[in-house]
C-alpha atoms as a PDB file:
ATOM      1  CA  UNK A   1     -25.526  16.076 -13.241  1.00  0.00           C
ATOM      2  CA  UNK A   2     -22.428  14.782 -14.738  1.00  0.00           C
ATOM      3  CA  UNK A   3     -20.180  11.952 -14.102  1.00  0.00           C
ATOM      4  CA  UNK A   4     -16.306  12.140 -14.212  1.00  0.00           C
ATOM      5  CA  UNK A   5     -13.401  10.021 -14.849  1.00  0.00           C
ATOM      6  CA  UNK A   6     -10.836   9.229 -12.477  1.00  0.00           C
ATOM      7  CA  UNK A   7      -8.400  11.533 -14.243  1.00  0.00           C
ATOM      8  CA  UNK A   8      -9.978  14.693 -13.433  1.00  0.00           C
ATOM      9  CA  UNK A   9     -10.661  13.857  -9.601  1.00  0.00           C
ATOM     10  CA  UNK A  10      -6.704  13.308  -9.491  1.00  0.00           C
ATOM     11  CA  UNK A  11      -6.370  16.443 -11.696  1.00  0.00           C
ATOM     12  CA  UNK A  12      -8.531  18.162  -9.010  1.00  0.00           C
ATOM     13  CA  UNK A  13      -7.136  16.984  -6.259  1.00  0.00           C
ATOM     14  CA  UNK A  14      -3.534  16.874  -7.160  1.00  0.00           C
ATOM     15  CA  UNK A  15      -3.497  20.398  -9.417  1.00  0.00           C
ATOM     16  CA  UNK A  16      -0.485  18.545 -10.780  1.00  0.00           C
ATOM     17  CA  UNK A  17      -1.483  19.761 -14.751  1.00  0.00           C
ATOM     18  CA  UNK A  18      -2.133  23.377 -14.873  1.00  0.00           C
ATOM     19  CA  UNK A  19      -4.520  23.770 -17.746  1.00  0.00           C
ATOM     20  CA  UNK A  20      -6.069  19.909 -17.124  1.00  0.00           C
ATOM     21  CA  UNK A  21      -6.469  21.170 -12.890  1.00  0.00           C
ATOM     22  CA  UNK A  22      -8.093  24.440 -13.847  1.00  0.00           C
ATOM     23  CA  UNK A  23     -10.235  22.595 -15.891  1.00  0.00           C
ATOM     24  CA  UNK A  24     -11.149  20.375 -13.216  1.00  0.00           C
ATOM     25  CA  UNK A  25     -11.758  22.750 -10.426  1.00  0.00           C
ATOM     26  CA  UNK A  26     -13.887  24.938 -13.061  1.00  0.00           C
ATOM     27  CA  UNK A  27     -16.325  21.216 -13.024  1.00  0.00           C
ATOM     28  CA  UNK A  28     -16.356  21.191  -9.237  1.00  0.00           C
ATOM     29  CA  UNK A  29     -17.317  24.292  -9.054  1.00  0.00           C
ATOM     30  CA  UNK A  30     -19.635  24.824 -11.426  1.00  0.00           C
ATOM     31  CA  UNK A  31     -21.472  21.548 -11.826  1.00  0.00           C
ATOM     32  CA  UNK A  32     -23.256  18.606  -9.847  1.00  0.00           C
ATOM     33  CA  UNK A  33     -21.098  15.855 -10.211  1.00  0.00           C
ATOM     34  CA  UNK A  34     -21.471  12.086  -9.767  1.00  0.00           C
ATOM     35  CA  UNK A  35     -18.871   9.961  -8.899  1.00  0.00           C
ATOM     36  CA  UNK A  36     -18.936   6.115  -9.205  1.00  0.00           C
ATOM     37  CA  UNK A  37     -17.647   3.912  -6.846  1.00  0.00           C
ATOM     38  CA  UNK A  38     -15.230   2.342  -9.822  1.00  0.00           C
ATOM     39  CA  UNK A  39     -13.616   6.032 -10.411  1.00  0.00           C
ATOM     40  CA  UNK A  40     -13.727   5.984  -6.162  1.00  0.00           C
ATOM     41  CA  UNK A  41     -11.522   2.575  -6.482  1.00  0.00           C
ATOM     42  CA  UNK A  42      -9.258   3.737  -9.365  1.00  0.00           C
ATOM     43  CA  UNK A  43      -8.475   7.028  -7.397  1.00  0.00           C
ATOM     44  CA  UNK A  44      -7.469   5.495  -4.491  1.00  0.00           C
ATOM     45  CA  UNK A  45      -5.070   3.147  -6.408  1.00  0.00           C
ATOM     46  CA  UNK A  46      -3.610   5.902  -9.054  1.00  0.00           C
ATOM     47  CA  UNK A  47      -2.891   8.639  -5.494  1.00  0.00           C
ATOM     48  CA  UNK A  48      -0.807   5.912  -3.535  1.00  0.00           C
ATOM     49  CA  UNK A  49       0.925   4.262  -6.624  1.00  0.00           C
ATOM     50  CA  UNK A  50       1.741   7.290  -8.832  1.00  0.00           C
ATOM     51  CA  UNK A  51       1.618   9.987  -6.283  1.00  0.00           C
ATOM     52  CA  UNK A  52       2.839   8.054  -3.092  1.00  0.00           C
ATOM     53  CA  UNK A  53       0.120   9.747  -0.633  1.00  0.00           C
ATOM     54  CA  UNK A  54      -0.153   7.767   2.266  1.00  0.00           C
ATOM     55  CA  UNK A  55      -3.368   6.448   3.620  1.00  0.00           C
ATOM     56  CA  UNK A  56      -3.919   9.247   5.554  1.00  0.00           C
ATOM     57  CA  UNK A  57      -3.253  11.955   2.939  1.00  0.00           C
ATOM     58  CA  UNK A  58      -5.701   9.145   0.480  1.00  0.00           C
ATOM     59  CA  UNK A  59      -8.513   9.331   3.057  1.00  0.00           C
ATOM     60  CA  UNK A  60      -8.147  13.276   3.968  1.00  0.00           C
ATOM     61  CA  UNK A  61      -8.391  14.284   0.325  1.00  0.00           C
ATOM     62  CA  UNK A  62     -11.091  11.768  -0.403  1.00  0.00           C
ATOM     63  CA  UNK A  63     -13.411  13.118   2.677  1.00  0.00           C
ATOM     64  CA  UNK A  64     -12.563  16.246   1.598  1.00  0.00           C
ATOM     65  CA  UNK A  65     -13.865  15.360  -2.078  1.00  0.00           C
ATOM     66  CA  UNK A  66     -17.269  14.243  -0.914  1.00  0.00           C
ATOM     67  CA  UNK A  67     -18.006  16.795   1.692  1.00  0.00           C
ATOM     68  CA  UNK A  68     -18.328  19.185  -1.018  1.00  0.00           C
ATOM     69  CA  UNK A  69     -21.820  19.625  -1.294  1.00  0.00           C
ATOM     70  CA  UNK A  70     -22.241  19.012  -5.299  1.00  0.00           C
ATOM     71  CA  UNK A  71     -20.822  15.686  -5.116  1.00  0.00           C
ATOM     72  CA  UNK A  72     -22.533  12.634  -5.462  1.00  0.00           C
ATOM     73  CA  UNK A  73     -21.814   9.179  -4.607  1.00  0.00           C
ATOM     74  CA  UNK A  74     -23.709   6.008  -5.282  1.00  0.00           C
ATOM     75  CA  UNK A  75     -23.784   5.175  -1.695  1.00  0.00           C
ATOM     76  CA  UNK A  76     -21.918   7.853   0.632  1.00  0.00           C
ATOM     77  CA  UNK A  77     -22.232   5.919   4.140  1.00  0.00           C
ATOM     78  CA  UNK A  78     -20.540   2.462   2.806  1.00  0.00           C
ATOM     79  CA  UNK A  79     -17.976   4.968   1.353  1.00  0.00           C
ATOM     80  CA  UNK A  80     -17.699   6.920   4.564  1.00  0.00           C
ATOM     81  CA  UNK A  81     -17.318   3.296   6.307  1.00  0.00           C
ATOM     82  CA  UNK A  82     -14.310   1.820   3.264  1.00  0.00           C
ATOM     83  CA  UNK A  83     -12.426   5.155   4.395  1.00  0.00           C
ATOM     84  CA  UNK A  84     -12.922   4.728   8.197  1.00  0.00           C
ATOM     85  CA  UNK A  85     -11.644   0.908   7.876  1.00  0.00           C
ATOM     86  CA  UNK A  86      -8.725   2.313   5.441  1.00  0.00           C
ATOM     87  CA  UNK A  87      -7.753   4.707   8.200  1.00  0.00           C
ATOM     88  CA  UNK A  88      -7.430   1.586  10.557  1.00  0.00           C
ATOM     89  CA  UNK A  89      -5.577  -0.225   8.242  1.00  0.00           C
ATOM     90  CA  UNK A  90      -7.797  -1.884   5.815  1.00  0.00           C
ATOM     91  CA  UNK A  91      -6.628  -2.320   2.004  1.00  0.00           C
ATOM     92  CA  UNK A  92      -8.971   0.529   0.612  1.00  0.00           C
ATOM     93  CA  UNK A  93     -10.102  -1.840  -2.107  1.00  0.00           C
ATOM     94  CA  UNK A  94     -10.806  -4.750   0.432  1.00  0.00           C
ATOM     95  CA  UNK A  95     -12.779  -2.091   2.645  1.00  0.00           C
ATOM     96  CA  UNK A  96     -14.848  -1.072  -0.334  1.00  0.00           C
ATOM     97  CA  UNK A  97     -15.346  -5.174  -1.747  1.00  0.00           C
ATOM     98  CA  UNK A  98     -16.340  -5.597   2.389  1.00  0.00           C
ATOM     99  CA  UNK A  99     -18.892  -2.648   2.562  1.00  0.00           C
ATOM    100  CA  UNK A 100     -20.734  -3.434  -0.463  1.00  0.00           C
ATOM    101  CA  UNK A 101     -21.289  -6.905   0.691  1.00  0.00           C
ATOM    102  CA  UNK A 102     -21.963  -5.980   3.939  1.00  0.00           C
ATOM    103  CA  UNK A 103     -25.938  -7.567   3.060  1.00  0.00           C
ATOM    104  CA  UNK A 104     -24.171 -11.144   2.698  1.00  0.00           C
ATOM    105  CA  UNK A 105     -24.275 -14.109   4.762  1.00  0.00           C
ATOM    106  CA  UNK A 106     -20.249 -13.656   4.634  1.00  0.00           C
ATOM    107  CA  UNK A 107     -17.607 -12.813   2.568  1.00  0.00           C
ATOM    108  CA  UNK A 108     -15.334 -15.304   1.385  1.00  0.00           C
ATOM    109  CA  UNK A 109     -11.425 -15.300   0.997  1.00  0.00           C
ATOM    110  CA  UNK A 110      -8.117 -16.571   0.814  1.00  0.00           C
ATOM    111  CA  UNK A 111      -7.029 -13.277   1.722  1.00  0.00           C
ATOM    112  CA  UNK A 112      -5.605 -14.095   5.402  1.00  0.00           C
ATOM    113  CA  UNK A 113      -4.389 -10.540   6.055  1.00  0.00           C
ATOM    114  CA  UNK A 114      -7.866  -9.206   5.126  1.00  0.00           C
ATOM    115  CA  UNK A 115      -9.937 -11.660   7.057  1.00  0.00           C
ATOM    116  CA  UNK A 116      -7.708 -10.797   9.447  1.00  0.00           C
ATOM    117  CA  UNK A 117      -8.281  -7.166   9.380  1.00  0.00           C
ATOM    118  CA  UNK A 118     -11.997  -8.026   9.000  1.00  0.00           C
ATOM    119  CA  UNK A 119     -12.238  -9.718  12.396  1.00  0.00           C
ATOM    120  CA  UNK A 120     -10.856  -6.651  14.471  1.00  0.00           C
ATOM    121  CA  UNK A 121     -12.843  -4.031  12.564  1.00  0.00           C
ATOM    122  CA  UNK A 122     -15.964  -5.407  11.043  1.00  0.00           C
ATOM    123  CA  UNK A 123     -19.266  -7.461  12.401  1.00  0.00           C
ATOM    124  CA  UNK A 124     -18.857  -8.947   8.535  1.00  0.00           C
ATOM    125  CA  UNK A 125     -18.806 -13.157   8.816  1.00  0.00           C
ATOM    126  CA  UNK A 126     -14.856 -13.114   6.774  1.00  0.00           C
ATOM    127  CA  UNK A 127     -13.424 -16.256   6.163  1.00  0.00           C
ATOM    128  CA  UNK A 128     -11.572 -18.604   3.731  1.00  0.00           C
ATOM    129  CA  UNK A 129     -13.982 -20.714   1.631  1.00  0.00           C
END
């Protein structure tokens, strides 16, 4: 198995680079591949700041990513669950802080939009400290 950086899942999923995107799909294709939840993060951020996809494009090319069956995630169900709260609105990088601390008594913020948020779509106690 191999891990990869953040620049060939955009490469890969944008085929914006020619020679960098062939590359890239040749890896998906041809290898087992781990992604970290940090390259996860970073993706999301690099496709709606440099690229301008919406949320919906983000989460339809990320589901799309980790159906395939030779990727690997460190924990696919919280990821399924960051995407399914991004889809109703959830900061992608508040869903993912959210799901990974899911175990937690709560989850403490002065982020008011994400407790917010929180309160219509997760059972997670959210609140300001």
């Amino acid at each position: 198995m191999i891990a990869v950086d953040t620049n060939v899942v955009v490469r890969f999923l944008t085929q914006d680079d020619e020679h960098q995107a062939k590359k890239a799909t040749t890896l998906f294709k041809r290898q087992q591949i781990y992604i970290p939840d940090t390259i996860i993060l970073e993706t999301e951020w690099v496709l709606r700041y440099a690229y301008h996809f919406t949320a919906t494009e983000i989460c339809r090319a990320l589901v799309k990513l980790f159906g395939l069956p030779n990727v690997n995630l460190s924990n696919p169900i919280w990821i399924a669950q960051a995407i399914t709260w991004h889809e109703q609105g959830m900061d992608f990088a508040d869903a993912l802080h959210l799901v990974q601390s899911q175990s937690c008594e709560q989850f403490l913020t002065f982020d008011l939009k994400l407790i917010n948020k929180a309160k219509k779509l997760s059972e997670s106690v959210v609140k300001a400290p």
